[in-house]
Protein backbone atom coordinates (compact mmCIF):
# COMPACT_ATOMS: atom_id res chain seq x y z
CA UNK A 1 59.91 6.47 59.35
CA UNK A 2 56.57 7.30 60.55
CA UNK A 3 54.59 5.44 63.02
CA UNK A 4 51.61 5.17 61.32
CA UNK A 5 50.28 2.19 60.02
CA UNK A 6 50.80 1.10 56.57
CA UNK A 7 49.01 -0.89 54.08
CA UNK A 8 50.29 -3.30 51.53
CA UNK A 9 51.68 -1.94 48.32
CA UNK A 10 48.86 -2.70 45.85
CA UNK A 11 49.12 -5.77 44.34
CA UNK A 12 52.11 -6.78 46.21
CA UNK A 13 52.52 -10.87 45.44
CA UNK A 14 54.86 -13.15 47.14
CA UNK A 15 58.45 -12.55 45.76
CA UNK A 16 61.86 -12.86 46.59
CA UNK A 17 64.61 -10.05 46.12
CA UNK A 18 67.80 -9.59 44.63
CA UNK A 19 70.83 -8.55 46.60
CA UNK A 20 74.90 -8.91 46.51
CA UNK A 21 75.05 -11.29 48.94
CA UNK A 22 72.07 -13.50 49.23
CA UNK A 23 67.76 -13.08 48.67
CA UNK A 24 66.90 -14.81 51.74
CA UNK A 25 66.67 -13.87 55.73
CA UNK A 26 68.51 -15.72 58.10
CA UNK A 27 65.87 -17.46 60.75
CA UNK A 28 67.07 -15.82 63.43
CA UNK A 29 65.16 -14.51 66.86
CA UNK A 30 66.12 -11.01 65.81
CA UNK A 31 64.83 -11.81 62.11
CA UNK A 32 61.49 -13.03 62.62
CA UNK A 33 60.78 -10.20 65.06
CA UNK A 34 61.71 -7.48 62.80
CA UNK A 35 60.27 -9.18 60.05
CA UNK A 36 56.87 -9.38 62.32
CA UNK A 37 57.53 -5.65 63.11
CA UNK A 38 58.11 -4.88 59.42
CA UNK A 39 54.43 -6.76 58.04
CA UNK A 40 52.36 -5.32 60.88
CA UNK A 41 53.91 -1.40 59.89
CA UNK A 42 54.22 -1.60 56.30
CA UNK A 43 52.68 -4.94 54.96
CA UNK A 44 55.84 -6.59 53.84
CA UNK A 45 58.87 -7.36 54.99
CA UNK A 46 60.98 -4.19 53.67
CA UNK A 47 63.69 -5.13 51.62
CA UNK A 48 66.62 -3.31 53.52
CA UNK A 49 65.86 -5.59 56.35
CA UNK A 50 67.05 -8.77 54.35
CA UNK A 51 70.20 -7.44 52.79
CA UNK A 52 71.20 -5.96 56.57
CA UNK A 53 69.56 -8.71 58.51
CA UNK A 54 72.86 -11.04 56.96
CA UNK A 55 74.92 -9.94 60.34
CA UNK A 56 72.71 -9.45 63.41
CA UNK A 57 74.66 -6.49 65.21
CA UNK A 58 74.42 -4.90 61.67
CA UNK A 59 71.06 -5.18 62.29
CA UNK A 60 70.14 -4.34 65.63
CA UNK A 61 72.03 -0.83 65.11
CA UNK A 62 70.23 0.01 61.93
CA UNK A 63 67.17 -0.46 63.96
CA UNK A 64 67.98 1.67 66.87
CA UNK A 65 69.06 4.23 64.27
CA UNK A 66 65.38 4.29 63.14
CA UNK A 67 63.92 4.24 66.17
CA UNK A 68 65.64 7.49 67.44
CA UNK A 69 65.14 8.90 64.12
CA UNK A 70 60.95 7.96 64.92
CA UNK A 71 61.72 11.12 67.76
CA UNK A 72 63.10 13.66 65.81
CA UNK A 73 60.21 16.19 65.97
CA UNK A 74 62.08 19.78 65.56
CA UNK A 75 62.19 19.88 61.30
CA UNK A 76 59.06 20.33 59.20
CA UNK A 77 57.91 16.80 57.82
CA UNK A 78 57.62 18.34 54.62
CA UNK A 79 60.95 19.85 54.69
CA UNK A 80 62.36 16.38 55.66
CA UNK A 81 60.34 14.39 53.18
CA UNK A 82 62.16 17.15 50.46
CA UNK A 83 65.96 16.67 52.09
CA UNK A 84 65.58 12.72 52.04
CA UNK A 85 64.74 12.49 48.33
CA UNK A 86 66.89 14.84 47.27
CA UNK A 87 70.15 12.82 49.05
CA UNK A 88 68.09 9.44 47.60
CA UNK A 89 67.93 10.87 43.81
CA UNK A 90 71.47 12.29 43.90
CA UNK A 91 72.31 8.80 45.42
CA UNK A 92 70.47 6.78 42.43
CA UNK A 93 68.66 4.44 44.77
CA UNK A 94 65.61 3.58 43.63
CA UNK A 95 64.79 1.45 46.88
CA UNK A 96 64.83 4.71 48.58
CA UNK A 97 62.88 7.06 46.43
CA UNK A 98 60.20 4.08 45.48
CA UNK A 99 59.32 3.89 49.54
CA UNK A 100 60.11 7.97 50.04
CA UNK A 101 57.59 8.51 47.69
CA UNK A 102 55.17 6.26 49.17
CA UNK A 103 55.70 6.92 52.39
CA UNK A 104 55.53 10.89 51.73
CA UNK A 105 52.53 10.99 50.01
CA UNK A 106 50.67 8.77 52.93
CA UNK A 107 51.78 11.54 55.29
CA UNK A 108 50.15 14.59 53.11
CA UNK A 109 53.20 15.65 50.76
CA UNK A 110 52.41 17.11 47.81
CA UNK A 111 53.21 13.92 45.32
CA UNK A 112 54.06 16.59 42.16
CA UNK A 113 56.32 18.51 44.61
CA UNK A 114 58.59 15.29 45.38
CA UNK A 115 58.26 14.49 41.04
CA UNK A 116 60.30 17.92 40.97
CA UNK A 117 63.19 17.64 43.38
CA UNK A 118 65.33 16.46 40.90
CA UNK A 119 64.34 19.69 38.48
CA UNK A 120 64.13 22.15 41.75
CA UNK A 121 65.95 24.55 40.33
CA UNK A 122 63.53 25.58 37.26
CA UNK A 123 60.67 24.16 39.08
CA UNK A 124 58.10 26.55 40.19
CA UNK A 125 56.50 24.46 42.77
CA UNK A 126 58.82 25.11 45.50
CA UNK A 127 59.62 27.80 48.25
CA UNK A 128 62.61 29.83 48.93
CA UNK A 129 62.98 27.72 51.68
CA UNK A 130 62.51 24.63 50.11
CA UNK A 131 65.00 25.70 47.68
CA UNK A 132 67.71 26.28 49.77
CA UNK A 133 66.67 22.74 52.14
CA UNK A 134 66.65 21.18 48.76
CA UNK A 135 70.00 22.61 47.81
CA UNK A 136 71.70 21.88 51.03
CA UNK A 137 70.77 18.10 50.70
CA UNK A 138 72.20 18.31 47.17
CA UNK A 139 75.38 19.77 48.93
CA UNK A 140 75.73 17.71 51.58
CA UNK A 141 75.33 14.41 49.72
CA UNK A 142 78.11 15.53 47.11
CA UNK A 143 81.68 14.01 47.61
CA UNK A 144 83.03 15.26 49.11
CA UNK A 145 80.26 17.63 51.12
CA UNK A 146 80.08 21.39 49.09
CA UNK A 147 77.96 22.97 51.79
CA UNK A 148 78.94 26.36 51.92
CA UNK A 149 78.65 28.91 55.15
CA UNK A 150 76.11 31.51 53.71
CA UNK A 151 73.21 28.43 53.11
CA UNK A 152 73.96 27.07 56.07
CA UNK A 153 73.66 30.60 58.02
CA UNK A 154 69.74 31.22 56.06
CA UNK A 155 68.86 27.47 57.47
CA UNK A 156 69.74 28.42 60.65
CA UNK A 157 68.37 31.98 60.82
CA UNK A 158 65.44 29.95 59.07
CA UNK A 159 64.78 27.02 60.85
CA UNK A 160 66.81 27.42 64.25
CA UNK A 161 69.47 25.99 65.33
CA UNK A 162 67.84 22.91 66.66
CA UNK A 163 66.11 22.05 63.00
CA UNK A 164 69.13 22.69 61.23
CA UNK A 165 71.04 20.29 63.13
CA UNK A 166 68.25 17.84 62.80
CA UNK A 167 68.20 18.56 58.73
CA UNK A 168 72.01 17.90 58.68
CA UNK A 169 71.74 14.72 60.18
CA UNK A 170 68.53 13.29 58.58
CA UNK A 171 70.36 13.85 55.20
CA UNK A 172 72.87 12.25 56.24
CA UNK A 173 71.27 9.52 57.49
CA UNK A 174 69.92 9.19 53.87
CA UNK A 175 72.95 8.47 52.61
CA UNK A 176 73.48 5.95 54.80
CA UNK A 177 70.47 4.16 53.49
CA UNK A 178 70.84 4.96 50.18
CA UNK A 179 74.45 3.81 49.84
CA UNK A 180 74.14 0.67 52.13
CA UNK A 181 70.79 -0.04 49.85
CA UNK A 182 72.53 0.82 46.24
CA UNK A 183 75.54 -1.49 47.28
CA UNK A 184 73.55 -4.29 48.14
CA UNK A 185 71.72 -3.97 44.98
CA UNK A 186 68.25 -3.03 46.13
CA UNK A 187 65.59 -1.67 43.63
CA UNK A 188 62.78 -0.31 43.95
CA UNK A 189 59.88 -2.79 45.79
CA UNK A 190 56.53 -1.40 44.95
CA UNK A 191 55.65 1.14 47.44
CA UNK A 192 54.19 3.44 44.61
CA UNK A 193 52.40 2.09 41.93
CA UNK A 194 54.09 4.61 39.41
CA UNK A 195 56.66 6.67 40.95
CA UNK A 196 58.33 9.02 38.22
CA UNK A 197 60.96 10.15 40.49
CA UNK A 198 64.11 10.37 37.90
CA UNK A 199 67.21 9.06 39.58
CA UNK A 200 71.25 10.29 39.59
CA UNK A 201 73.06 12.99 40.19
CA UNK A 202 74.11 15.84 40.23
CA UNK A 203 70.76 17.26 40.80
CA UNK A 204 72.36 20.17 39.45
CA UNK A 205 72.56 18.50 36.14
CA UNK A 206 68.88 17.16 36.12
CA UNK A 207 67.88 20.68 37.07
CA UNK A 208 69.59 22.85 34.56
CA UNK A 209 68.91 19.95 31.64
């Protein structure tokens, strides 16, 4: 997640959520901080935060996940921005690809660009590079993992070493989020006013429809 300060989704109103286990946050210490955290970054209290903030260790690790993800500096933010949605679409959670979107667009990402990942293969908007980024994630994210040794050899010639490593791990990061958020029965909480973003997977399928 980037540091940068976020605003309020537009016409955000007070609301309560709908998850497996319960819709409200325990009033813990650890709570009300990263619920202080979460309105002062973003606006609201993100939605994640509730369903994970049931079991405090739960949530103190999810949080110092994110915060060493904040360093990770070696892969091209657009390149990330395109690996995360892709895992989040193939996923179906629409948490993920609502605030993706958002959050992608507020750091300079092409908004049609992320519209296409699920069409990337007959899409003409994208890269070579982007392609094969976009098809790793794909990859990756499939059950089991499909990655195959001549994509992952052009990443690494591509990107280096040090990128490539931080590509396979931000991906799969995203499917952390996306599954823990898709079990708990997240949706998507307003981040983008209209985000068209078409959800489930195979991409493959989406793409060659």
């Amino acid at each position: 997640m980037s540091s940068t300060p976020r605003t309020r989704p537009r016409g955000e109103p007070a609301r309560s959520i709908s998850t497996r286990i319960t819709a409200a946050l325990p009033n813990t210490l650890t709570n009300r901080a990263m619920a202080a955290l979460s309105r002062r970054k973003y606006g609201v209290v993100l939605d994640p935060l509730v369903a994970v903030g049931q079991h405090g260790k739960v949530t103190w690790t999810y949080a110092f996940i994110e915060l060493g993800i904040g360093g990770w500096k070696a892969l091209d933010p657009g390149l990330k921005s395109l690996a995360v949605m892709a895992s989040a679409v193939s996923i179906g959670c629409t948490w993920c690809v609502d605030f993706g979107y958002w959050e992608a667009e507020h750091e300079h990402m092409d908004p049609a660009k992320l519209h296409d990942v699920p069409a990337w293969r007959t899409s003409e908007r994208f890269t070579d590079l982007e392609r094969d980024v976009l098809a790793f994630a794909e990859a990756e994210t499939a059950t089991p993992p499909s990655v195959d040794d001549a994509l992952a050899a052009r990443l690494t010639d591509a990107l280096g070493p040090e990128a490539f490593t931080e590509l396979v791990a931000i991906v799969a990061i995203e499917n952390l989020r996306s599954r823990i958020n898709s079990a708990m029965g997240l949706s998507a909480q307003g981040f983008s006013d209209r985000c068209e973003v078409p959800l489930g997977g195979p991409l493959a399928e989406v793409g060659e429809a």
